[in-house]
N, C-alpha and C. Protein backbone atom coordinates (compact mmCIF):
# COMPACT_ATOMS: atom_id res chain seq x y z
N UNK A 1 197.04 -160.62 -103.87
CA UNK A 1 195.76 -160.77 -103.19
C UNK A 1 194.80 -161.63 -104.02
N UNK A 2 194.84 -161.40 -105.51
CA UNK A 2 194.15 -162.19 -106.33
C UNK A 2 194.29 -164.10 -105.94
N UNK A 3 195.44 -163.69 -105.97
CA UNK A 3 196.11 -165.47 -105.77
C UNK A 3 195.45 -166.49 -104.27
N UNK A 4 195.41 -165.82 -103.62
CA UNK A 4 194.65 -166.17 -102.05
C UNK A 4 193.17 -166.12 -102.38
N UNK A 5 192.61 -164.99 -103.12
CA UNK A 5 191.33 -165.22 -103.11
C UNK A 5 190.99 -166.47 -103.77
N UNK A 6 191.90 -166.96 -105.42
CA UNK A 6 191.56 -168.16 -106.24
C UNK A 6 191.89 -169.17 -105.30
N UNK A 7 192.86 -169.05 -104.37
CA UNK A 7 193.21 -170.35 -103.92
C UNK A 7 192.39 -170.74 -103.44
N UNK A 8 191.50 -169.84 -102.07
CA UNK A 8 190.67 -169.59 -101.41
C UNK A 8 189.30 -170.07 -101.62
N UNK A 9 188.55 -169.99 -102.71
CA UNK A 9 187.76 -170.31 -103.72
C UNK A 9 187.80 -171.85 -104.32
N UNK A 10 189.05 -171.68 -104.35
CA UNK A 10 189.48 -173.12 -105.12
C UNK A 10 189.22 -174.59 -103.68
N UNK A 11 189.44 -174.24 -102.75
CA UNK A 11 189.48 -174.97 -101.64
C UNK A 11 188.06 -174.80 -101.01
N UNK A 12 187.16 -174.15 -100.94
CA UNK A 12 186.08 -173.72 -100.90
C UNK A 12 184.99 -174.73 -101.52
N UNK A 13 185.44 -174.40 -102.85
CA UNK A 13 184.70 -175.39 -103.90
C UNK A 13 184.83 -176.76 -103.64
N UNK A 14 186.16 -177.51 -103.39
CA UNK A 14 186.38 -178.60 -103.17
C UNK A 14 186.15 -179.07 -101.84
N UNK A 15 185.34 -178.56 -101.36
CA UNK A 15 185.38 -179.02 -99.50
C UNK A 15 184.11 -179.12 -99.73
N UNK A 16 183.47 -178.38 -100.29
CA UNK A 16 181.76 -178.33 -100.34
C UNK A 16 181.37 -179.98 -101.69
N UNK A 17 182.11 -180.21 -102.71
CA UNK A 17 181.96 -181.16 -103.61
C UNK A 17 182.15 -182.49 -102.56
N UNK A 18 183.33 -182.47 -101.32
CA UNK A 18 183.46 -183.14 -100.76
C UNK A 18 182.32 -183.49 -99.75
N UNK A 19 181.71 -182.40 -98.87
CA UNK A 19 180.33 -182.36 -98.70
C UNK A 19 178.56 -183.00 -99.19
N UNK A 20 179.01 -182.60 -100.53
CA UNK A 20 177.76 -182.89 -100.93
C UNK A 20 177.68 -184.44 -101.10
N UNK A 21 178.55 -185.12 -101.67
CA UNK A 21 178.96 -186.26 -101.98
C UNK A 21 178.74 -187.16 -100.57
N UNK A 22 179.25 -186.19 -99.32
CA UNK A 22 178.92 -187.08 -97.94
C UNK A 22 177.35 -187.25 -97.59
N UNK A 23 176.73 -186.21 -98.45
CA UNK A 23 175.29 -185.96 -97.86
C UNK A 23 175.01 -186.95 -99.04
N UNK A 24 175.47 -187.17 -100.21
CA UNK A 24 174.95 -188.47 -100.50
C UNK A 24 174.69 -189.67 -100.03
N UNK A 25 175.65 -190.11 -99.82
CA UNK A 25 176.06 -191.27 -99.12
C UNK A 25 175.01 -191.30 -97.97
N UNK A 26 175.22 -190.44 -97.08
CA UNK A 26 174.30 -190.44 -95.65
C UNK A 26 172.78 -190.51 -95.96
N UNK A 27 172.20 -190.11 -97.33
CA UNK A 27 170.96 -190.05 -97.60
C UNK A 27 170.74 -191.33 -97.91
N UNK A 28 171.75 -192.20 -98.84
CA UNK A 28 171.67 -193.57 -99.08
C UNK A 28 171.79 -194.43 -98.13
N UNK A 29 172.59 -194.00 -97.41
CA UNK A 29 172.55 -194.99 -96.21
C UNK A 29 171.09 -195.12 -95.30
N UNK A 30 171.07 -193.72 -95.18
CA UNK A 30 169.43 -193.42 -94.40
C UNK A 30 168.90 -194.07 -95.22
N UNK A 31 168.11 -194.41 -96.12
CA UNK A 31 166.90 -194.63 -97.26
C UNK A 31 166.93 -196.68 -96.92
N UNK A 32 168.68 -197.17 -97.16
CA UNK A 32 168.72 -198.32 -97.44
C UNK A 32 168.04 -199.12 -95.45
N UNK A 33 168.84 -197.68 -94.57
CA UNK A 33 168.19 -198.43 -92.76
C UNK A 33 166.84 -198.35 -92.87
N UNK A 34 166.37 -197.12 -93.63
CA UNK A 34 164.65 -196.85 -92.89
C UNK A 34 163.30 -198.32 -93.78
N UNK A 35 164.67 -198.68 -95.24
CA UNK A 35 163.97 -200.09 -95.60
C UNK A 35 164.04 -201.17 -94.70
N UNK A 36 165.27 -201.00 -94.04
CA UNK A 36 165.71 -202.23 -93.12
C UNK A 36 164.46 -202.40 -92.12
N UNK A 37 164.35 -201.23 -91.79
CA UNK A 37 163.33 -200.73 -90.83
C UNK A 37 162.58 -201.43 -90.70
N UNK A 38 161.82 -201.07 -91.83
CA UNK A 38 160.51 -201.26 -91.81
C UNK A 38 160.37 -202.99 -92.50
N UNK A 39 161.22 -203.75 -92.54
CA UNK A 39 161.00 -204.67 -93.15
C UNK A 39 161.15 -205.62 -91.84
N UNK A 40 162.10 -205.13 -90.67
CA UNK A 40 162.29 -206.07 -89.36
C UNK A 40 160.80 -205.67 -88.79
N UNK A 41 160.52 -204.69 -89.09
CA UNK A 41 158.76 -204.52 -87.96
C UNK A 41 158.01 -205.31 -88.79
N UNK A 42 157.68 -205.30 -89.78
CA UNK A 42 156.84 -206.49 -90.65
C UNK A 42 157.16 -208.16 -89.99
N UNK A 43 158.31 -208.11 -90.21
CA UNK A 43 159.02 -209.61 -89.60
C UNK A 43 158.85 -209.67 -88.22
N UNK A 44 158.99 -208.93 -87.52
CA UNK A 44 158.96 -208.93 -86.11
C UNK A 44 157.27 -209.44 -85.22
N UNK A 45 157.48 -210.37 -84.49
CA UNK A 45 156.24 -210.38 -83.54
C UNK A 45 155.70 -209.19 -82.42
N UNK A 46 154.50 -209.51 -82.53
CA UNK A 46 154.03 -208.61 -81.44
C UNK A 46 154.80 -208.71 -80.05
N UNK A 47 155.10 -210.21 -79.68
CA UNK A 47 155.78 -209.78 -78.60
C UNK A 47 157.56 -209.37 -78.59
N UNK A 48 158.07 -209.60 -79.69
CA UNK A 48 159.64 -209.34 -80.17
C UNK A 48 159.14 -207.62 -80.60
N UNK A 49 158.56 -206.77 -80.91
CA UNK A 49 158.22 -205.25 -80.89
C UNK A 49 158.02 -204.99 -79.69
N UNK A 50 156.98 -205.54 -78.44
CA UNK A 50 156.85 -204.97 -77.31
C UNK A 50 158.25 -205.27 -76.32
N UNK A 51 158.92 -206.53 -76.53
CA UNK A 51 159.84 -206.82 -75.88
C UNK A 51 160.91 -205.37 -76.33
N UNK A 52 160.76 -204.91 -77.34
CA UNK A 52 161.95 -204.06 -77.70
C UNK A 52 161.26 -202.80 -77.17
N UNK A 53 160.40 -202.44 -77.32
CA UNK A 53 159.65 -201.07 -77.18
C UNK A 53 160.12 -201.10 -75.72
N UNK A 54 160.01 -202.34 -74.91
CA UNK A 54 160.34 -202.19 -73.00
C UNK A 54 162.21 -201.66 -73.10
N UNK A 55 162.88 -201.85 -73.66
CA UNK A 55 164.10 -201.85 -73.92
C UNK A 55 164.71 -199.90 -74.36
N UNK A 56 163.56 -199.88 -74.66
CA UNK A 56 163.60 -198.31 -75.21
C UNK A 56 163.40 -197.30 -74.27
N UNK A 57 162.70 -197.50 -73.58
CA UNK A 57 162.03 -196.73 -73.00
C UNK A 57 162.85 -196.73 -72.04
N UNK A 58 163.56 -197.24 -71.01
CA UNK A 58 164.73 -196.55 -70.28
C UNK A 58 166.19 -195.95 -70.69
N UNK A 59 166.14 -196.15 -72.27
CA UNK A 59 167.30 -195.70 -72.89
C UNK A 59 166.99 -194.87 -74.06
N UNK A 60 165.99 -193.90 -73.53
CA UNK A 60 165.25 -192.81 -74.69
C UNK A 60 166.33 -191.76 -74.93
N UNK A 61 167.42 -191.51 -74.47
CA UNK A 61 168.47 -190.65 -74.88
C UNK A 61 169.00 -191.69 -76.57
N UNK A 62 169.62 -192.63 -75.70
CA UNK A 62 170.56 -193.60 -77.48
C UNK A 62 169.69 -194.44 -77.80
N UNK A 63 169.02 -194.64 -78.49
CA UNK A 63 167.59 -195.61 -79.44
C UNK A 63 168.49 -195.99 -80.33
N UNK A 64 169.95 -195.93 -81.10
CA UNK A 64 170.40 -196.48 -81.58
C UNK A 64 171.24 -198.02 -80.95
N UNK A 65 171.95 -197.74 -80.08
CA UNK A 65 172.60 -198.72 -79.23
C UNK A 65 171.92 -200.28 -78.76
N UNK A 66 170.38 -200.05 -78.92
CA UNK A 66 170.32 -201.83 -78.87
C UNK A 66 169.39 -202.11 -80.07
N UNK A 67 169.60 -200.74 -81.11
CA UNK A 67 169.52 -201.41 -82.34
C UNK A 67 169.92 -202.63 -83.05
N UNK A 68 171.26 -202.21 -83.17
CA UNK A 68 172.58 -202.93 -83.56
C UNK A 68 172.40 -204.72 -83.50
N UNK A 69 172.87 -204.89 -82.40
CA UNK A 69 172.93 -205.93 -81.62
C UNK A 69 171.25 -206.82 -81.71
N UNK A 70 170.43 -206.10 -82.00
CA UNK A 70 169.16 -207.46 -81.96
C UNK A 70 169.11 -207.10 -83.76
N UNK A 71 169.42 -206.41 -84.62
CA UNK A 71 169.20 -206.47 -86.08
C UNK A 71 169.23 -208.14 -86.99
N UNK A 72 170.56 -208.76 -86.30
CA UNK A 72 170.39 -209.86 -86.93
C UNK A 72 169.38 -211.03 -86.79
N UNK A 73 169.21 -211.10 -85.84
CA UNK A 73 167.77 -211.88 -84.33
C UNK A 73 166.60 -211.50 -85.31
N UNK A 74 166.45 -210.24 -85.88
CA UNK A 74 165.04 -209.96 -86.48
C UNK A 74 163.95 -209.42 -85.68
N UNK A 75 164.64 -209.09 -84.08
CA UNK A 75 163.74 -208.45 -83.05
C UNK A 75 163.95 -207.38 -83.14
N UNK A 76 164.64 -206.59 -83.68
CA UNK A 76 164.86 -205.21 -83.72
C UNK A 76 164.16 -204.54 -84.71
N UNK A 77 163.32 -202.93 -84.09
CA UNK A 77 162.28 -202.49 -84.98
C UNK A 77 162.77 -201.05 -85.70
């Protein structure tokens, strides 16, 4: 019974190290988009923000999906 509990433990430990390490990454990733962010709204015109803001607003469920695709353009906020 000892042996299942260490194993148990042992796999435990390593799923969570595997974890934390993902919540790294995802925090870095978050930190490096929300610069992206904010650096395309600086760049962006008033009418390349309102043109996107019209774009949003019938697709308020996925706000990610015409992220993507205008990021390189520099219209995306």
């Amino acid at each position: 019974m000892d042996l299942v509990k260490n194993h148990l433990m042992y796999a435990v430990r390593e799923e969570v190290e595997i974890l934390k390490e993902q919540i790294r990454e995802l925090v870095e990733k978050n930190s490096q988009l929300e610069r992206e962010n904010t650096l395309l709204k600086t760049l962006a015109s008033p009418e390349q923000l309102e043109k996107f803001q019209s774009r949003l607003s019938p697709e308020e469920p996925a706000p990610e999906t015409p992220q993507a695709p205008e990021a390189p353009g520099g219209s995306a906020v």
